[in-house]
C-alpha atoms as a PDB file:
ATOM      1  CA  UNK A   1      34.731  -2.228   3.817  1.00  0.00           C
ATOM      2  CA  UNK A   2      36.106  -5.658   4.032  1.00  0.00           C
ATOM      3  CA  UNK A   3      39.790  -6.929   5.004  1.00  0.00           C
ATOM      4  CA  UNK A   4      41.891  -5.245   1.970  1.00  0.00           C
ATOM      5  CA  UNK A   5      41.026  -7.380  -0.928  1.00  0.00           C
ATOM      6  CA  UNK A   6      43.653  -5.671  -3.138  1.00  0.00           C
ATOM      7  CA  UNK A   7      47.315  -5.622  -1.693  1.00  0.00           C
ATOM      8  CA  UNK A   8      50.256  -4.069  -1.911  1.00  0.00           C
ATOM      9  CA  UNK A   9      52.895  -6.292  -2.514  1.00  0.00           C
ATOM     10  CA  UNK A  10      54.516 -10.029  -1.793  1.00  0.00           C
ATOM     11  CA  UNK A  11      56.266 -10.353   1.520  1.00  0.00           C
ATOM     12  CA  UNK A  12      59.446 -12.422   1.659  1.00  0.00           C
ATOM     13  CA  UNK A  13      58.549 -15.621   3.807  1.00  0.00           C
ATOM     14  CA  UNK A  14      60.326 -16.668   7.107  1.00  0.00           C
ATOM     15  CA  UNK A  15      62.399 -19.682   7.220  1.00  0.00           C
ATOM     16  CA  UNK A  16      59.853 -23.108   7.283  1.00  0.00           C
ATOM     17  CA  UNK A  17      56.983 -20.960   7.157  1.00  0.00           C
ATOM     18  CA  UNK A  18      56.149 -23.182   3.952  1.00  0.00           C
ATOM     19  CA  UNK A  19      54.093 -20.053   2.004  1.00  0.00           C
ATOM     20  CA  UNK A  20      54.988 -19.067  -1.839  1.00  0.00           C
ATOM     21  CA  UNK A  21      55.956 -15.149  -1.557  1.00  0.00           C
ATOM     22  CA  UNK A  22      53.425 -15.119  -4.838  1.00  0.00           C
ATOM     23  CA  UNK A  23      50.262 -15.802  -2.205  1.00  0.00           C
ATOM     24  CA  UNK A  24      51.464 -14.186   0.797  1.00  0.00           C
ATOM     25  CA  UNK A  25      50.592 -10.127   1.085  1.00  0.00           C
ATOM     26  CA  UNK A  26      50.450  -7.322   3.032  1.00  0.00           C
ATOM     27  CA  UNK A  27      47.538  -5.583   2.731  1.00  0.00           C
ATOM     28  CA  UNK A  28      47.251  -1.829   1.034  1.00  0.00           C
ATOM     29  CA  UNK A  29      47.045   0.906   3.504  1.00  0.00           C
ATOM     30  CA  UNK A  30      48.350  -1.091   6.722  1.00  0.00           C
ATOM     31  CA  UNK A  31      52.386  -1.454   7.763  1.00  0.00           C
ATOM     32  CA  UNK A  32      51.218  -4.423   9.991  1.00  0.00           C
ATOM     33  CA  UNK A  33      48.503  -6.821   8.140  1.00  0.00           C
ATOM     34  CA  UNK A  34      49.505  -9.325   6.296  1.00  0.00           C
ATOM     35  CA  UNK A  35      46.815 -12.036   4.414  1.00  0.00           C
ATOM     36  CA  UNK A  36      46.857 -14.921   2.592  1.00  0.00           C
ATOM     37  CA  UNK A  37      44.521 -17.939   0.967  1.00  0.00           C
ATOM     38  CA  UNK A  38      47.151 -20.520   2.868  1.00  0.00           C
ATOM     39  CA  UNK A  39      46.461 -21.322   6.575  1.00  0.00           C
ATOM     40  CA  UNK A  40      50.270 -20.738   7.453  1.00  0.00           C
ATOM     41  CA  UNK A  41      49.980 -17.336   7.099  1.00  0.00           C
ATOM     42  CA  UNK A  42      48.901 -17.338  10.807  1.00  0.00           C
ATOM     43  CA  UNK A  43      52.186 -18.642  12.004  1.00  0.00           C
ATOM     44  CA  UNK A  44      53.471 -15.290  10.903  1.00  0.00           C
ATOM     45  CA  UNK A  45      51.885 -13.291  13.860  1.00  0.00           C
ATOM     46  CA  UNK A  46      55.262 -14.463  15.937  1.00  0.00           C
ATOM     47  CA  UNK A  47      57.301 -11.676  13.159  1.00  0.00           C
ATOM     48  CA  UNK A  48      57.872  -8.446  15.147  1.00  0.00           C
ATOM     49  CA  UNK A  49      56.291  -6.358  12.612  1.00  0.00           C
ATOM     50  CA  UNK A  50      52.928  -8.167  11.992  1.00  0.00           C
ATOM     51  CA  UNK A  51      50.159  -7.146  14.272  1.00  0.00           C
ATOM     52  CA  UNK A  52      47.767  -8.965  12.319  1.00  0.00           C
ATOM     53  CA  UNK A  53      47.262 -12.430   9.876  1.00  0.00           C
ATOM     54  CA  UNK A  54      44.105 -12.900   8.277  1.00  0.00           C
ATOM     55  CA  UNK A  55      43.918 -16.403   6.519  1.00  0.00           C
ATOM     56  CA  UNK A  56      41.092 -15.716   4.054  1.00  0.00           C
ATOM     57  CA  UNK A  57      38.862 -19.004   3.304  1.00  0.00           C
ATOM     58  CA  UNK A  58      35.488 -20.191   2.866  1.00  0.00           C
ATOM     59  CA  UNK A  59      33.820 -23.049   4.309  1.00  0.00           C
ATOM     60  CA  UNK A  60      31.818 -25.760   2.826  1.00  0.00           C
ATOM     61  CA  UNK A  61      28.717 -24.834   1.666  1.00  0.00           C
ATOM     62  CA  UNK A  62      26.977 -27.909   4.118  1.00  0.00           C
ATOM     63  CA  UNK A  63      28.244 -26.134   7.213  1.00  0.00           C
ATOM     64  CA  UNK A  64      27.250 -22.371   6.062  1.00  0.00           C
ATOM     65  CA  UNK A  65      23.738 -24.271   5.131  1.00  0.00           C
ATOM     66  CA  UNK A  66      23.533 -25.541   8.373  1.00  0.00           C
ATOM     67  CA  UNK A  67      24.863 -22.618  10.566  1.00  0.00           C
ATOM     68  CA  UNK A  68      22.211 -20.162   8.332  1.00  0.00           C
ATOM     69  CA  UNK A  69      19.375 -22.291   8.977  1.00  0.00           C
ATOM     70  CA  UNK A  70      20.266 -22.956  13.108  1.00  0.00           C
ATOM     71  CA  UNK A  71      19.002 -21.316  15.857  1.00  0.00           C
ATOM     72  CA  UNK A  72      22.063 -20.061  16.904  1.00  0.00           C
ATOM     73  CA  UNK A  73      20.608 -17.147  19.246  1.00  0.00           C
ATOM     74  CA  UNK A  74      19.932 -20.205  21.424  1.00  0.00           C
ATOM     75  CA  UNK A  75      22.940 -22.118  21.859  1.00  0.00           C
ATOM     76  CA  UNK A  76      24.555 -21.048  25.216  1.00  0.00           C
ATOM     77  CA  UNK A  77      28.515 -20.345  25.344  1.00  0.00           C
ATOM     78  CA  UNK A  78      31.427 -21.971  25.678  1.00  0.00           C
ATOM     79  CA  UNK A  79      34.017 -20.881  27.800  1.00  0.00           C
ATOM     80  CA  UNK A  80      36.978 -23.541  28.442  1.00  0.00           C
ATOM     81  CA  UNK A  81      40.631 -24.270  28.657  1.00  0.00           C
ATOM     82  CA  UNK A  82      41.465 -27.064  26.808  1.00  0.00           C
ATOM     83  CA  UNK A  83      44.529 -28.913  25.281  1.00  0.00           C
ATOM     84  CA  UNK A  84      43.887 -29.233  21.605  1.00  0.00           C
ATOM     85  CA  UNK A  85      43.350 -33.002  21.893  1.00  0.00           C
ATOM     86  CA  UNK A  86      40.075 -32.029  23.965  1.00  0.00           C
ATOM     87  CA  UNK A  87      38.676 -29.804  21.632  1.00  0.00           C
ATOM     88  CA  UNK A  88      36.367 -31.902  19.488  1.00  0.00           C
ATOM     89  CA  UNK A  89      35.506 -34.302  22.894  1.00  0.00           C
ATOM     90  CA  UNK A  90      34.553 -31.285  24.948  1.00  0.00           C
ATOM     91  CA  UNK A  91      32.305 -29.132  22.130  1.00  0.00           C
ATOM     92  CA  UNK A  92      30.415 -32.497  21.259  1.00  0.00           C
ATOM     93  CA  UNK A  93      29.412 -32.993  24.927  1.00  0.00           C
ATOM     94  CA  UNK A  94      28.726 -29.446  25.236  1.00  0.00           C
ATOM     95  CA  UNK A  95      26.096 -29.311  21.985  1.00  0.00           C
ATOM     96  CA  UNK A  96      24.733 -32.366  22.753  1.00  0.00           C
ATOM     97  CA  UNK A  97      23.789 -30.735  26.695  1.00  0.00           C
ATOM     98  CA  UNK A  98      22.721 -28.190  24.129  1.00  0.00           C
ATOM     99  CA  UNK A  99      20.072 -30.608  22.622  1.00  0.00           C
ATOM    100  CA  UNK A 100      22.039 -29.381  19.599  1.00  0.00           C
ATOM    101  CA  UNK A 101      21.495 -32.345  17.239  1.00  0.00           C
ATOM    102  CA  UNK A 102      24.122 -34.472  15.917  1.00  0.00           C
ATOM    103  CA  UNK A 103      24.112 -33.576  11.699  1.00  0.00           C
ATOM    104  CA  UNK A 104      27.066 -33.320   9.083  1.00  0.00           C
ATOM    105  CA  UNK A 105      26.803 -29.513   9.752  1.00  0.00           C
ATOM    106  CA  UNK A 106      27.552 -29.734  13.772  1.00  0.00           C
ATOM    107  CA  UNK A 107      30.408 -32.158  12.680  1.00  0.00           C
ATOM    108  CA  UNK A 108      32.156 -29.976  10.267  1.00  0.00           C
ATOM    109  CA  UNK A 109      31.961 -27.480  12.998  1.00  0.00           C
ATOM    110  CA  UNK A 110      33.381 -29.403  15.544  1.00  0.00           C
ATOM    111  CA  UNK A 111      36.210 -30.371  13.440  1.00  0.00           C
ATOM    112  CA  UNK A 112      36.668 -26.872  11.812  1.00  0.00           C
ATOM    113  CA  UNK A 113      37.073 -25.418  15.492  1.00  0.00           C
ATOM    114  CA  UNK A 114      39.179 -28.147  16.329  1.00  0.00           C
ATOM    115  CA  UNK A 115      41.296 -27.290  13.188  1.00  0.00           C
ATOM    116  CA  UNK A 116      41.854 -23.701  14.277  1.00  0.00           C
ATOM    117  CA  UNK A 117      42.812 -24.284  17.688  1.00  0.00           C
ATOM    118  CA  UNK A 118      45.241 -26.498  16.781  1.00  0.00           C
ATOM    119  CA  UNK A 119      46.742 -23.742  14.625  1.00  0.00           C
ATOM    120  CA  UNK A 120      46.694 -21.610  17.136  1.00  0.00           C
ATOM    121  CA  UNK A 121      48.199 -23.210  19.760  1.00  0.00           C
ATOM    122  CA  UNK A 122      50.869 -23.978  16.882  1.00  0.00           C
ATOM    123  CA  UNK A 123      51.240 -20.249  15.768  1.00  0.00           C
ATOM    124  CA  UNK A 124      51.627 -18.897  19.826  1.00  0.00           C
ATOM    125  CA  UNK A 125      53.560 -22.676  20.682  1.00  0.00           C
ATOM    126  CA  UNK A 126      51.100 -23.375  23.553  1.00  0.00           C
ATOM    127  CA  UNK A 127      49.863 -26.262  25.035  1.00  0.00           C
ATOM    128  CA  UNK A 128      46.684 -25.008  26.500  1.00  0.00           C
ATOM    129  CA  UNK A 129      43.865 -22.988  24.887  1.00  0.00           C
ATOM    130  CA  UNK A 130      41.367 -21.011  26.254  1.00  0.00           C
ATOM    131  CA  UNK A 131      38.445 -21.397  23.880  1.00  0.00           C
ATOM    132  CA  UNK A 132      35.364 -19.474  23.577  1.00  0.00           C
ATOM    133  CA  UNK A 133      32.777 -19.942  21.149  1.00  0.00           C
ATOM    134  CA  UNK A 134      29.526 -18.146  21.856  1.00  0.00           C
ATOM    135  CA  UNK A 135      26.471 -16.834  20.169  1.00  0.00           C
ATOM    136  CA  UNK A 136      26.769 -12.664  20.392  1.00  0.00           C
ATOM    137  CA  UNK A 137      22.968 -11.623  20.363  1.00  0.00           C
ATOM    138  CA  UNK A 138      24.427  -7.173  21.531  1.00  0.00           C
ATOM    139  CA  UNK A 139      26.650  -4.566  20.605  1.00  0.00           C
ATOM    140  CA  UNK A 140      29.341  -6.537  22.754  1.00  0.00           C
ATOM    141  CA  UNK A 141      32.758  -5.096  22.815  1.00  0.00           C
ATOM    142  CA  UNK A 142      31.854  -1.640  20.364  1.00  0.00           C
ATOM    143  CA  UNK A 143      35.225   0.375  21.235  1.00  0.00           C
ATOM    144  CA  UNK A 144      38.407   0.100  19.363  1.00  0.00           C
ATOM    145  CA  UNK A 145      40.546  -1.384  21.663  1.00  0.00           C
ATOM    146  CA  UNK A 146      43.693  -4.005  22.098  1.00  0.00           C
ATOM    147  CA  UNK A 147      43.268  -7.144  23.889  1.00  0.00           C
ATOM    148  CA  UNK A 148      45.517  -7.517  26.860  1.00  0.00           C
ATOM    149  CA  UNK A 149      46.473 -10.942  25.545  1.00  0.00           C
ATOM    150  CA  UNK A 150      49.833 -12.039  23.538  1.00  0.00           C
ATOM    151  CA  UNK A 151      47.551 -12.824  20.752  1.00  0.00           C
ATOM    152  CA  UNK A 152      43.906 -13.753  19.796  1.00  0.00           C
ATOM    153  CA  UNK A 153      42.135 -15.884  17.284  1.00  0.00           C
ATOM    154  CA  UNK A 154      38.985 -14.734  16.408  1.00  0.00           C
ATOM    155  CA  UNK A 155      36.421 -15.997  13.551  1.00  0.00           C
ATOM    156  CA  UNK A 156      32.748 -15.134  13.194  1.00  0.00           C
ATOM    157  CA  UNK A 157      30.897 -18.270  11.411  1.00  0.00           C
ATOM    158  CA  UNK A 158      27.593 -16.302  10.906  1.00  0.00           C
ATOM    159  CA  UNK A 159      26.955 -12.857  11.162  1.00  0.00           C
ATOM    160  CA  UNK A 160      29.612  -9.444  10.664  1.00  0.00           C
ATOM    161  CA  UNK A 161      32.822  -9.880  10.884  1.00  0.00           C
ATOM    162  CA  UNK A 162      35.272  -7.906  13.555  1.00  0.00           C
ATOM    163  CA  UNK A 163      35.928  -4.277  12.609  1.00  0.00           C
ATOM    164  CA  UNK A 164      39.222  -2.736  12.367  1.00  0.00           C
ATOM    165  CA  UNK A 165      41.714  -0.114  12.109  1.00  0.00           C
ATOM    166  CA  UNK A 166      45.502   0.147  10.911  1.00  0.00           C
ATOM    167  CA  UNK A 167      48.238   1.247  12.965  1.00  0.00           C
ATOM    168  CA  UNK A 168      48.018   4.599  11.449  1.00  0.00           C
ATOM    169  CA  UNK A 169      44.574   5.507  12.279  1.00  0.00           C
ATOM    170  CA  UNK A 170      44.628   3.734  15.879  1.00  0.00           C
ATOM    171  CA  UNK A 171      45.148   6.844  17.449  1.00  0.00           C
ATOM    172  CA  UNK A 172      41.853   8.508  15.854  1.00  0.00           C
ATOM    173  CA  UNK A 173      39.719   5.608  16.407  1.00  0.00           C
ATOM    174  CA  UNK A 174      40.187   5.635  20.116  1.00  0.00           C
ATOM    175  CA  UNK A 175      39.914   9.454  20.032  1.00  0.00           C
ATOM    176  CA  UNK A 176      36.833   9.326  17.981  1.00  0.00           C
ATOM    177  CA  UNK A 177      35.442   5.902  18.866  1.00  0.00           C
ATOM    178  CA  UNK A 178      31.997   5.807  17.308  1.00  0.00           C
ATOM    179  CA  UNK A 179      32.447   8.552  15.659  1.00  0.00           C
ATOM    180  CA  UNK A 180      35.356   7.417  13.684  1.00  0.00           C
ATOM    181  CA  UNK A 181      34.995   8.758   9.978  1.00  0.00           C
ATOM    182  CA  UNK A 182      38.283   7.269   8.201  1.00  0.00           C
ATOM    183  CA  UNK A 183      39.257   3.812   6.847  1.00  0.00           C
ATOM    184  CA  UNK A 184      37.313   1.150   8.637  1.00  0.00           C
ATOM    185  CA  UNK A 185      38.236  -3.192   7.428  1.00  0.00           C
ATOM    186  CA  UNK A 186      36.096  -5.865   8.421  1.00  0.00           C
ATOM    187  CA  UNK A 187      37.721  -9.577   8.893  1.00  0.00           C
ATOM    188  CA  UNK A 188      35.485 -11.074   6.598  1.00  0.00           C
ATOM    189  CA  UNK A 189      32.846 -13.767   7.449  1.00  0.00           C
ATOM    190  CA  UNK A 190      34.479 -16.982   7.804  1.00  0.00           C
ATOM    191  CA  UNK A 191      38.038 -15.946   7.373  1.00  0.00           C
ATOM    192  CA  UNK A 192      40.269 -16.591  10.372  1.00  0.00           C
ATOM    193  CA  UNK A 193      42.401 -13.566  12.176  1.00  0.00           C
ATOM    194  CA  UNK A 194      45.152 -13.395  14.695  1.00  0.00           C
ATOM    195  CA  UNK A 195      45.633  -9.816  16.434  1.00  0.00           C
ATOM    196  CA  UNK A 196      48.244  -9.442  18.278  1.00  0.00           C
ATOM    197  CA  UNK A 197      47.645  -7.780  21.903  1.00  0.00           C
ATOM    198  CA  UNK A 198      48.862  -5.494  24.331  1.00  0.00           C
ATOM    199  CA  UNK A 199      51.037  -8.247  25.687  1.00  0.00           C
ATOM    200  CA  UNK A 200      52.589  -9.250  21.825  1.00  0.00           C
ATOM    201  CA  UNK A 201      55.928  -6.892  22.149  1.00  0.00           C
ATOM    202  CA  UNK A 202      54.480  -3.433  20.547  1.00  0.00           C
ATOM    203  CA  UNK A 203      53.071  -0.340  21.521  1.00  0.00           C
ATOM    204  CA  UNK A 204      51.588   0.418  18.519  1.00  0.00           C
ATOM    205  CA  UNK A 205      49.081  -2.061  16.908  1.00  0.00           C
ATOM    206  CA  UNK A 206      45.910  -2.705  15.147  1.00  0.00           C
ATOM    207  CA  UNK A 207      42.670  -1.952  17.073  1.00  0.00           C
ATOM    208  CA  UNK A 208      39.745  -3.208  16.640  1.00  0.00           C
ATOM    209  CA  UNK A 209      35.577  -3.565  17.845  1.00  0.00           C
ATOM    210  CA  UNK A 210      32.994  -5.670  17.491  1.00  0.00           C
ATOM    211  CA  UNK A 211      30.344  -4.608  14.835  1.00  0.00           C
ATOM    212  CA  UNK A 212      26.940  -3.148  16.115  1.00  0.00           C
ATOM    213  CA  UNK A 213      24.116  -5.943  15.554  1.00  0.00           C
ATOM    214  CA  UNK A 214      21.840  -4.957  18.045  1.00  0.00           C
ATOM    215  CA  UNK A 215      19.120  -3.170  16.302  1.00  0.00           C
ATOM    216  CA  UNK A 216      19.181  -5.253  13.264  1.00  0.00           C
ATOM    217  CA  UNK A 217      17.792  -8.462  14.886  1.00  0.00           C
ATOM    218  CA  UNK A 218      20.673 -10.795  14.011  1.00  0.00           C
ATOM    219  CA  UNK A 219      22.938 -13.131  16.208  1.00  0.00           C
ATOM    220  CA  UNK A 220      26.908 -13.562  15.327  1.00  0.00           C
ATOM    221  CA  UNK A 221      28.639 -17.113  16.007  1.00  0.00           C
ATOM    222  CA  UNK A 222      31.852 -16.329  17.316  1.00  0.00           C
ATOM    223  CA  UNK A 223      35.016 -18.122  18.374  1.00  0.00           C
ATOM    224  CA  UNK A 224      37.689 -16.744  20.437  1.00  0.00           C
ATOM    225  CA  UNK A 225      40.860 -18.396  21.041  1.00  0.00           C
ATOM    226  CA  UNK A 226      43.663 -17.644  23.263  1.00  0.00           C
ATOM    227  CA  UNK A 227      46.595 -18.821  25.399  1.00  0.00           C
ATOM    228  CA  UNK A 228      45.357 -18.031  28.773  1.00  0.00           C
ATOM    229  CA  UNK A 229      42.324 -16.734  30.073  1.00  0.00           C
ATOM    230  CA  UNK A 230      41.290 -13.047  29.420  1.00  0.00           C
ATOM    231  CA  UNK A 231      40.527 -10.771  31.963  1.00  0.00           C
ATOM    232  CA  UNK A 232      36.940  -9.969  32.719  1.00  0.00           C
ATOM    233  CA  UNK A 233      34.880  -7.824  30.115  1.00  0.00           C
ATOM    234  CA  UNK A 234      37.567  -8.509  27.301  1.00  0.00           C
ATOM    235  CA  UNK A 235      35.948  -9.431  23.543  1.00  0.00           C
ATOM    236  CA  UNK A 236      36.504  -8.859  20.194  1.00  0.00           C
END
């Protein structure tokens, strides 16, 4: 099951959040998740009573080309702070250490990670990032959990998407774990999420895991985003 695709109802927008109330939702099932086509609806994660924002998109067909046909499962990681300014600098020397050539595909990446930094750093009101993005060949990160961040952008460019949980099942996903039998959402492909963490002013919250891709062969590109550096062994 993906991110709700049908929703409940039209949330009333925050002052200068610049989103229509007609294309801004909260999803069915879920107190806390709201979604939206329009990028702003990430700057919402600061409300009190959003745990998540999922910006639903798609990407241009000459970058999901590109990533489909790359041999991602060989690109090492990137793990950096940065200042948004140093985004696009710092990933183009790093793929180009890579021997990842220089195409219209790798561009549109560049500038597409660039882009959602930037709105991150926006949405939290940071200066500094701490970026990761990473090839994920294993079953990385499989327990519902909470990040012990503020808040965390996450995207997956090729492979599953993150799994999750609303705030009304948390409590029998981590009971349960992988046995968890009730209403499981995937952030879809390509579509860009903000959960809010153990440090974002809630007890309660939406949990979530990595999907299991180990035994079917395939490699997820993943980018994390955050204001500070996790601690060690912390994923999405």
């Amino acid at each position: 099951m993906t991110a709700p695709a049908v929703t409940e109802q039209a949330v009333s927008c925050a002052p200068n959040v610049g989103l229509a109330p007609s294309f801004l939702y909260r999803a069915t099932g879920s107190s806390s998740v709201i979604e939206s086509e329009q990028s702003n609806v990430l700057r919402l994660i600061r409300r009190t009573n959003v745990d998540l924002a999922i910006w639903r998109r798609e990407l241009p067909s000459a970058l999901t080309s590109w990533l489909d046909a790359s041999p991602i499962c060989d690109w090492p990681g990137l793990r950096q702070n940065l200042t948004p300014a140093d985004v696009a600098r710092t990933i183009r020397q790093h793929f180009n250490e890579a021997g990842v050539k220089d195409c219209d595909g790798r561009a549109l990446l560049i500038d597409d990670v660039e882009q959602l930094a930037t709105l991150y750093a926006g949405a939290l009101r940071v200066g500094h990032v701490y970026l990761r993005l990473e090839p994920v060949r294993d079953d990385a990160c499989t327990k519902f959990h909470r990040d012990c961040v503020k808040a965390r952008l996450i995207t997956t460019y090729r492979g599953p998407g993150t799994e999750w949980v609303t705030a009304e099942n948390a409590a029998k996903a981590l009971s349960m774990q992988q046995d968890f039998d009730g209403a499981l959402f995937h952030v879809p492909t390509r579509s860009v999420a903000i959960f809010k963490g153990c440090f974002g002013g809630r007890e309660a919250g939406v949990h979530h895991r990595s999907p299991r891709i180990s035994a079917s062969g395939m490699t997820r590109l993943f980018l994390c985003v955050n204001a500070a550096r996790p601690a060690v062994g912390a994923g999405a």
